[in-house]
PDB file of N, CA and C in Angstrom:
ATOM      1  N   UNK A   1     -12.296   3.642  21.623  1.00  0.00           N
ATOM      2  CA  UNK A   1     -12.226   3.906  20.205  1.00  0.00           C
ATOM      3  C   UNK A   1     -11.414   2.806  19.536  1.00  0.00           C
ATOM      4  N   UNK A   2     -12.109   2.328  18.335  1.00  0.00           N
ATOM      5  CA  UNK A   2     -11.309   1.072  17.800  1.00  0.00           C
ATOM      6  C   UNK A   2     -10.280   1.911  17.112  1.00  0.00           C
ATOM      7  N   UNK A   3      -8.977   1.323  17.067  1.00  0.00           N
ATOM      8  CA  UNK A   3      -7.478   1.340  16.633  1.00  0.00           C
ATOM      9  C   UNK A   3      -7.520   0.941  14.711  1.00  0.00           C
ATOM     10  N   UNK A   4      -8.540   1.720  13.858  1.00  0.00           N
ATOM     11  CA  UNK A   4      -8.353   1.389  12.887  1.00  0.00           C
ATOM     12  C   UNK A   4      -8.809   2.493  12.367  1.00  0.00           C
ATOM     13  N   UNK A   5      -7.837   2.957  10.995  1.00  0.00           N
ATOM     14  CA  UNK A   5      -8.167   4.177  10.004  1.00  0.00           C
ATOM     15  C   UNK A   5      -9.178   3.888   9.211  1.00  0.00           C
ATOM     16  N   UNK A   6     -10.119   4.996   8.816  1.00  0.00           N
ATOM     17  CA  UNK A   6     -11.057   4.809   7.791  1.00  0.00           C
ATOM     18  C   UNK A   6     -10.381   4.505   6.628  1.00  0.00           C
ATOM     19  N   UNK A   7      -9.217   5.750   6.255  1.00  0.00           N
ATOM     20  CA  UNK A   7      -8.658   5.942   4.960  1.00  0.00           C
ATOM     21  C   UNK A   7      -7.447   4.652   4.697  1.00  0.00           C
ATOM     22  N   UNK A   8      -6.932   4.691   5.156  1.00  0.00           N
ATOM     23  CA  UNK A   8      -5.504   3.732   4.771  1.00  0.00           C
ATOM     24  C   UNK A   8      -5.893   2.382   5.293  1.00  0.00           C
ATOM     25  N   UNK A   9      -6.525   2.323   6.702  1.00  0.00           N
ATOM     26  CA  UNK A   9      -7.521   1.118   6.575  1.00  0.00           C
ATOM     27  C   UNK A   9      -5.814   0.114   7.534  1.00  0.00           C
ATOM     28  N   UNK A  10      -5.094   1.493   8.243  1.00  0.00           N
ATOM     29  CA  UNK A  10      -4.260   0.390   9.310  1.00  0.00           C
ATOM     30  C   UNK A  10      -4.937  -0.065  10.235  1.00  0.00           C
ATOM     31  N   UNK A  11      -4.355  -0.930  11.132  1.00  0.00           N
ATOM     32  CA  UNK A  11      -4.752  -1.446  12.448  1.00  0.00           C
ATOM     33  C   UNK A  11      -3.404  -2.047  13.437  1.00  0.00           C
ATOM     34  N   UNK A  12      -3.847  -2.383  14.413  1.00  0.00           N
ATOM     35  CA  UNK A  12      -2.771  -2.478  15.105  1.00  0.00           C
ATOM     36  C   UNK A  12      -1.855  -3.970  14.841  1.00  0.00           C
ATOM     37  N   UNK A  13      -0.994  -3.958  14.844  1.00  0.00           N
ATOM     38  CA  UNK A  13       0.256  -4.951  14.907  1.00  0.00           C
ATOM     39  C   UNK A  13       0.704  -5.677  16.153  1.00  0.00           C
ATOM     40  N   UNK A  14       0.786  -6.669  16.234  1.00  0.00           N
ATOM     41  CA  UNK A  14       0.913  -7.824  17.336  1.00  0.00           C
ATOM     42  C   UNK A  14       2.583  -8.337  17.538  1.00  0.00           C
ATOM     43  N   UNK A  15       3.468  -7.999  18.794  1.00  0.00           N
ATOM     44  CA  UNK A  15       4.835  -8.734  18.545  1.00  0.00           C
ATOM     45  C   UNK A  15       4.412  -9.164  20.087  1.00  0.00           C
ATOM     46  N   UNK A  16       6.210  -8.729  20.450  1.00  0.00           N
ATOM     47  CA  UNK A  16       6.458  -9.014  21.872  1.00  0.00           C
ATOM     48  C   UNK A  16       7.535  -8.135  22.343  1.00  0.00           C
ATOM     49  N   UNK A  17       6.878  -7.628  23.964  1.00  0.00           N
ATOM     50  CA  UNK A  17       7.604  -6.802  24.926  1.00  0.00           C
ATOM     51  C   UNK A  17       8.683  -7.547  25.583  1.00  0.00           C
ATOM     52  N   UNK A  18       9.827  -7.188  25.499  1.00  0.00           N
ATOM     53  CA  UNK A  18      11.009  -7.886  25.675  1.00  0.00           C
ATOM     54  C   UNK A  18      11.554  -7.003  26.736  1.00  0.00           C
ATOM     55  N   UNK A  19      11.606  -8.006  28.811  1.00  0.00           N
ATOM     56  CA  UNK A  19      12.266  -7.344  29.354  1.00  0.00           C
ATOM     57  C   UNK A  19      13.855  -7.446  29.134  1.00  0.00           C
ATOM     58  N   UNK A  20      14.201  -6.909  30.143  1.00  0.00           N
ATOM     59  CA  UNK A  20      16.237  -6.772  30.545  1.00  0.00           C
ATOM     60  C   UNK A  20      16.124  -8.207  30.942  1.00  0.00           C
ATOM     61  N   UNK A  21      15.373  -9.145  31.232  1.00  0.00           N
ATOM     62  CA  UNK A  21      15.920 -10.460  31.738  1.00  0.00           C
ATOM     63  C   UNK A  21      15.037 -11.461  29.923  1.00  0.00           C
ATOM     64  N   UNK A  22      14.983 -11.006  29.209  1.00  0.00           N
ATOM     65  CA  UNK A  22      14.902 -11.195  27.704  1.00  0.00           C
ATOM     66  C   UNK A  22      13.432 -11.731  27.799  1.00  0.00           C
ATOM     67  N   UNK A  23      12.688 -12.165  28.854  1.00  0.00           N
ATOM     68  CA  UNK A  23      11.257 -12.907  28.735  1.00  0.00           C
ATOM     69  C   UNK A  23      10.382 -12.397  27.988  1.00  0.00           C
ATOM     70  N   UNK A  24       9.285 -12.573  27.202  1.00  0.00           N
ATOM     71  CA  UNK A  24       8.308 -12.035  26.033  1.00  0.00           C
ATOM     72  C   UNK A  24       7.167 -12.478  26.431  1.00  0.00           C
ATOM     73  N   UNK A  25       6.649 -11.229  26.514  1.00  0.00           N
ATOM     74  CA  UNK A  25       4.695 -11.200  26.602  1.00  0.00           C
ATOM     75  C   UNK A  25       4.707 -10.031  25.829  1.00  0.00           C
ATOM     76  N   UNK A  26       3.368 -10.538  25.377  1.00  0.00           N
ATOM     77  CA  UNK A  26       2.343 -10.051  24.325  1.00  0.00           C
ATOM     78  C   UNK A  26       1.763  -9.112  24.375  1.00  0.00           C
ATOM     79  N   UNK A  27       2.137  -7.529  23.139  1.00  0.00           N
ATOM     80  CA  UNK A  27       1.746  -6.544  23.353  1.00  0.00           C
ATOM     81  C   UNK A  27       1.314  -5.854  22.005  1.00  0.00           C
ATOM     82  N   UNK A  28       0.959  -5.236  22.117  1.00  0.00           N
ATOM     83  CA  UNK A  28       0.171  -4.579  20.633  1.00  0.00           C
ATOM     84  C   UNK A  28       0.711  -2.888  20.428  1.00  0.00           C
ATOM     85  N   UNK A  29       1.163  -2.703  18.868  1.00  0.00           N
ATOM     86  CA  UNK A  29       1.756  -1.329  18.534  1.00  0.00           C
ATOM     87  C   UNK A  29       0.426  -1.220  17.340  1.00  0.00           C
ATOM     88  N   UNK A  30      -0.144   0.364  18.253  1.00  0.00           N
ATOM     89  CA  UNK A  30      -1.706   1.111  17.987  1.00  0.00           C
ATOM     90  C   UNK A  30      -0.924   2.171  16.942  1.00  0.00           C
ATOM     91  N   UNK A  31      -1.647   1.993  15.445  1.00  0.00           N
ATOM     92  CA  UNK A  31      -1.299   3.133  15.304  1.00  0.00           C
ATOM     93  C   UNK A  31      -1.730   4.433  15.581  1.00  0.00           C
ATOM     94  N   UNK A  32      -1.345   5.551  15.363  1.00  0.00           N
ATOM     95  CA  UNK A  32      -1.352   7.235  15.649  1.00  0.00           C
ATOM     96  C   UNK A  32      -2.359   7.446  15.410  1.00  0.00           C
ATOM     97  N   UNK A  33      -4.279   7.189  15.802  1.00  0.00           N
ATOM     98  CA  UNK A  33      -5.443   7.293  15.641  1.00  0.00           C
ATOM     99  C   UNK A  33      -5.970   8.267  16.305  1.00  0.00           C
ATOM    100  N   UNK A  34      -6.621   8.850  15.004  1.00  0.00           N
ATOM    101  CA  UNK A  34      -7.285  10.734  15.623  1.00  0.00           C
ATOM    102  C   UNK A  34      -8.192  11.073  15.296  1.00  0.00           C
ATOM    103  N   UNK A  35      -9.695  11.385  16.100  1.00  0.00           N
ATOM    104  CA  UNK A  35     -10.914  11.908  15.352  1.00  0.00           C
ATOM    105  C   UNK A  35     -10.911  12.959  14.816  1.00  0.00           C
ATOM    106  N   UNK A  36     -10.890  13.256  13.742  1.00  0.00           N
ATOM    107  CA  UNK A  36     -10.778  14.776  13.264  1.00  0.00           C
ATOM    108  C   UNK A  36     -12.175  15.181  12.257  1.00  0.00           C
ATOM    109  N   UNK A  37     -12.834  15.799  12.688  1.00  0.00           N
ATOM    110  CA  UNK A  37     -14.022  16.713  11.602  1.00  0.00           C
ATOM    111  C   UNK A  37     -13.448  17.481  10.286  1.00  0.00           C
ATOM    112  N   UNK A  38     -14.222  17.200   9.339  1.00  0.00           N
ATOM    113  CA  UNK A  38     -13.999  18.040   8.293  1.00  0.00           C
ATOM    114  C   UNK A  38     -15.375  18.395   7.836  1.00  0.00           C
ATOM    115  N   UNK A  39     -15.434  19.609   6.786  1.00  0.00           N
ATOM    116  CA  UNK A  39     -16.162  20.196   6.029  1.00  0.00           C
ATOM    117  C   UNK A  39     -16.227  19.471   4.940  1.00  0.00           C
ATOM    118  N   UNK A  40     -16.914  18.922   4.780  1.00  0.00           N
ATOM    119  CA  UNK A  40     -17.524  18.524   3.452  1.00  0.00           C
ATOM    120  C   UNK A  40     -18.384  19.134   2.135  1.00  0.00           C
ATOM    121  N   UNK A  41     -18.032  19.931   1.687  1.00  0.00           N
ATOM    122  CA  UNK A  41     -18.485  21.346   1.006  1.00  0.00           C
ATOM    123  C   UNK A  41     -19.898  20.737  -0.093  1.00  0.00           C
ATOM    124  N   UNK A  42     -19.858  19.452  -0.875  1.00  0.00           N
ATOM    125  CA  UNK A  42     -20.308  18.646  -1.960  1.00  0.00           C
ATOM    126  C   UNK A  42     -22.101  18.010  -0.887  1.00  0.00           C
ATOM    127  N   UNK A  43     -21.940  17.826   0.399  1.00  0.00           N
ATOM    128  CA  UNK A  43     -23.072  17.534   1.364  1.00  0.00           C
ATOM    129  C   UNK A  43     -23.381  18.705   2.158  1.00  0.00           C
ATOM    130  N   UNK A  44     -22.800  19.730   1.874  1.00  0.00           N
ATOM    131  CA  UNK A  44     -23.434  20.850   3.093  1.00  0.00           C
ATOM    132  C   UNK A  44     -23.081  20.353   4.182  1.00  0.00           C
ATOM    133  N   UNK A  45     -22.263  19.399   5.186  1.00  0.00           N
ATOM    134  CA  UNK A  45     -22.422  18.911   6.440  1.00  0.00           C
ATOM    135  C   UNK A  45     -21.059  18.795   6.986  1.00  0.00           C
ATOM    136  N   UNK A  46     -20.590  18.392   8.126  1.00  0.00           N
ATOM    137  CA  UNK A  46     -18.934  18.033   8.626  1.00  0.00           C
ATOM    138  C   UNK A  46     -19.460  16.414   8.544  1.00  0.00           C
ATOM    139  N   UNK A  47     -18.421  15.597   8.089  1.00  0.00           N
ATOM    140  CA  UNK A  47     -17.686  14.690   8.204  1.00  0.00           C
ATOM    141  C   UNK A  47     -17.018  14.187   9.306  1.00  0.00           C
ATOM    142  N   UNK A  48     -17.186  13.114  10.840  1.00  0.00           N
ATOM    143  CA  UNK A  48     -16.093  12.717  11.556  1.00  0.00           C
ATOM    144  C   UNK A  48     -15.060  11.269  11.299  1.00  0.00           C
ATOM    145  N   UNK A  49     -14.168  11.532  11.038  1.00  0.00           N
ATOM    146  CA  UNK A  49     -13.569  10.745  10.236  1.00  0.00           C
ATOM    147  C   UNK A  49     -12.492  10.058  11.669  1.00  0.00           C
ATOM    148  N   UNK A  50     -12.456   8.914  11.820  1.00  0.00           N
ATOM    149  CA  UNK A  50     -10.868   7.761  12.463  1.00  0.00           C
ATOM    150  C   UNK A  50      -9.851   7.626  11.428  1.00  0.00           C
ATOM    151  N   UNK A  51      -8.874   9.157  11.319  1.00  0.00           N
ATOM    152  CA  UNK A  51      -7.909   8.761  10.904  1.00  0.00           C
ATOM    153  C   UNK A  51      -6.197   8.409  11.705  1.00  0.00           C
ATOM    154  N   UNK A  52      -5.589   8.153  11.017  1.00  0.00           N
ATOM    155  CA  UNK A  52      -4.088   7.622  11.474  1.00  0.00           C
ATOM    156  C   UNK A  52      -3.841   8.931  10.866  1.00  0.00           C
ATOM    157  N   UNK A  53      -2.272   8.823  11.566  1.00  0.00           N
ATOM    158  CA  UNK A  53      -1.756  10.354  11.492  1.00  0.00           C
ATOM    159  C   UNK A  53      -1.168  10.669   9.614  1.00  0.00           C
ATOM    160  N   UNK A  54      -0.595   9.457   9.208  1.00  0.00           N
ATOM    161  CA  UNK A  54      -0.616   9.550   8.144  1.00  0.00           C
ATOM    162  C   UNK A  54      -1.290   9.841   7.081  1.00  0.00           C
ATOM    163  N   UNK A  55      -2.961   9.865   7.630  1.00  0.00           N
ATOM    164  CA  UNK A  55      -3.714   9.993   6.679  1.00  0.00           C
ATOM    165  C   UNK A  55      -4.351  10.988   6.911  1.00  0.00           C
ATOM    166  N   UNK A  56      -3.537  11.884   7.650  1.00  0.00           N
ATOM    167  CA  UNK A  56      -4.577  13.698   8.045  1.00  0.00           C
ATOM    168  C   UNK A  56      -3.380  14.290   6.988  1.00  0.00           C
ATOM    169  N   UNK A  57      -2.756  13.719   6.956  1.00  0.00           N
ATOM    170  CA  UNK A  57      -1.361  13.922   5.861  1.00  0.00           C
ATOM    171  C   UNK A  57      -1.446  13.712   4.551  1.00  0.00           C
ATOM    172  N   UNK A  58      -2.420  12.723   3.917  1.00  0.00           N
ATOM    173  CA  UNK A  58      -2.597  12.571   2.967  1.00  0.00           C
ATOM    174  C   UNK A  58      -4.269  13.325   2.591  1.00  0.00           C
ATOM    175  N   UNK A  59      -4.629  13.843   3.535  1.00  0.00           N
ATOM    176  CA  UNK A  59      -6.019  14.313   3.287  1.00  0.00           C
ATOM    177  C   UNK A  59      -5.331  15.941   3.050  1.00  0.00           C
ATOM    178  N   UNK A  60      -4.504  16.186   3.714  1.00  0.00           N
ATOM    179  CA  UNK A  60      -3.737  17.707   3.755  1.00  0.00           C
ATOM    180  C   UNK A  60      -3.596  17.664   1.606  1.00  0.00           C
ATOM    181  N   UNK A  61      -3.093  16.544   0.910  1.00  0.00           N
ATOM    182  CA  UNK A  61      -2.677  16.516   0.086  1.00  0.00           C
ATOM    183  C   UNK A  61      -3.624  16.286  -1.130  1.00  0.00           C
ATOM    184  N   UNK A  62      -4.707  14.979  -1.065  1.00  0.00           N
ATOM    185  CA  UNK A  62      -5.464  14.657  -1.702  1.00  0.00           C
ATOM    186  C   UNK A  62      -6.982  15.504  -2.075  1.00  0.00           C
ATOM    187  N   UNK A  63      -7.127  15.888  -0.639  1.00  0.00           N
ATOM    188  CA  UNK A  63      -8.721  16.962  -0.665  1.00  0.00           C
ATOM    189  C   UNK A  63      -9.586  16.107   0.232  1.00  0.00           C
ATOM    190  N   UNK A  64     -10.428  16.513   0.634  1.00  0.00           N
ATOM    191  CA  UNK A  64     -11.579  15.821   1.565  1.00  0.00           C
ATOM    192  C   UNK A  64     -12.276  14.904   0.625  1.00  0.00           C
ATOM    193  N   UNK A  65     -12.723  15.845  -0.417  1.00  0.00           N
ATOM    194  CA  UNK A  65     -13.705  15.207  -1.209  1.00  0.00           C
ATOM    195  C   UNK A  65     -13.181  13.533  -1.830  1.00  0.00           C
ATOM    196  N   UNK A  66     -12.011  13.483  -2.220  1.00  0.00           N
ATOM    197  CA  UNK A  66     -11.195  12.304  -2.944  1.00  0.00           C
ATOM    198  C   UNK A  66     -11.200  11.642  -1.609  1.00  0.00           C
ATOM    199  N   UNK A  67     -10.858  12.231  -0.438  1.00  0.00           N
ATOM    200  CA  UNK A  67     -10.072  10.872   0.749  1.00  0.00           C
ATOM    201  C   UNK A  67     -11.922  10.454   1.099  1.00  0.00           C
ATOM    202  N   UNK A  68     -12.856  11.198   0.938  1.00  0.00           N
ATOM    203  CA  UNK A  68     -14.152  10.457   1.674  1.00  0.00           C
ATOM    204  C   UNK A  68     -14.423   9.490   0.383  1.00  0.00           C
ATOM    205  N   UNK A  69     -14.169   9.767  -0.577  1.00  0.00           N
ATOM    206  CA  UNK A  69     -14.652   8.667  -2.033  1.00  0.00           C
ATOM    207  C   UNK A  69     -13.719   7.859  -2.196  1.00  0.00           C
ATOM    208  N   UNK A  70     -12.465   7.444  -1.453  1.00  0.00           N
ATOM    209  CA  UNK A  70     -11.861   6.562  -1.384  1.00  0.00           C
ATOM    210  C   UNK A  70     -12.188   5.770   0.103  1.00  0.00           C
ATOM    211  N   UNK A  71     -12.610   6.375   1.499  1.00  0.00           N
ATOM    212  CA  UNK A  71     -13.390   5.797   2.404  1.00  0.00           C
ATOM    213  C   UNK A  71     -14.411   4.984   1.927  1.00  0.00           C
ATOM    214  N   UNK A  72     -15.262   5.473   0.876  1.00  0.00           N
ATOM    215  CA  UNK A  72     -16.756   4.816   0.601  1.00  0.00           C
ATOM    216  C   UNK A  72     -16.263   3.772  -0.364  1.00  0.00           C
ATOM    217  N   UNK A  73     -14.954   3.835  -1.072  1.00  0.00           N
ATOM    218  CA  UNK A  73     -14.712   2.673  -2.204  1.00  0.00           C
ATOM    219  C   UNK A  73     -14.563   1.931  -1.150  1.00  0.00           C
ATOM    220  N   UNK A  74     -13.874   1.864   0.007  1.00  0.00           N
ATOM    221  CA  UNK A  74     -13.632   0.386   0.754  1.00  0.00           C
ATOM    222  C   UNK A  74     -14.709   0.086   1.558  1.00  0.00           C
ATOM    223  N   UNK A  75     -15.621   0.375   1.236  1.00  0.00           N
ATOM    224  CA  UNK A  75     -16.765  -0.065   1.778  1.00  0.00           C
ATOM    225  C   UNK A  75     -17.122   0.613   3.478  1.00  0.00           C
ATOM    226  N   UNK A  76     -16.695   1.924   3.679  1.00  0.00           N
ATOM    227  CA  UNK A  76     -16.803   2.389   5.297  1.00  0.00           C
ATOM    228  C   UNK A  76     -17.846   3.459   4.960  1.00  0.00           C
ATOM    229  N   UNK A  77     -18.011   3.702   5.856  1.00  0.00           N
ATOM    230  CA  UNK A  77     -19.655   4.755   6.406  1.00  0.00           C
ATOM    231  C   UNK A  77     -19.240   5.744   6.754  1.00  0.00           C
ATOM    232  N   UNK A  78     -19.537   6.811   5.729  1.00  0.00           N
ATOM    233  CA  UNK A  78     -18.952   8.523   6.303  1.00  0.00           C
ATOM    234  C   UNK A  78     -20.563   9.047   6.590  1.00  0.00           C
TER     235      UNK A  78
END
């Protein structure tokens, strides 16, 4: 599963893993990515949506209907 939200549209971040002897290789921080279904009441149908945890948080707040018409403003495929 790719590491990117429909809604907020994060992705993962690139640093470095730093042992006890201080050496650095290259590791990646995924954000909190979760398939979650919704009801879509306006299509008769469920919705599977790749969101980040933040944005099951902002769907808790905004409504389905607003967070899928802000998915389709950035150009993603519900």
């Amino acid at each position: 599963m790719s590491a990117h939200c429909q809604l907020t549209g994060s992705k993962p971040g690139f640093g470095n893993a730093i042992s006890h002897s201080h050496r650095r290789t290259s590791r990646r921080f995924d954000p909190n990515v979760q398939r979650k279904r919704y009801w879509l009441p306006s299509e008769g149908r469920h919705v599977r949506l790749t969101l980040s945890a933040r944005a099951i948080k902002t769907i808790d707040v905004i409504g389905i209907e607003a967070a899928v018409a802000r998915v389709r403003a950035r150009g993603g495929k519900v």
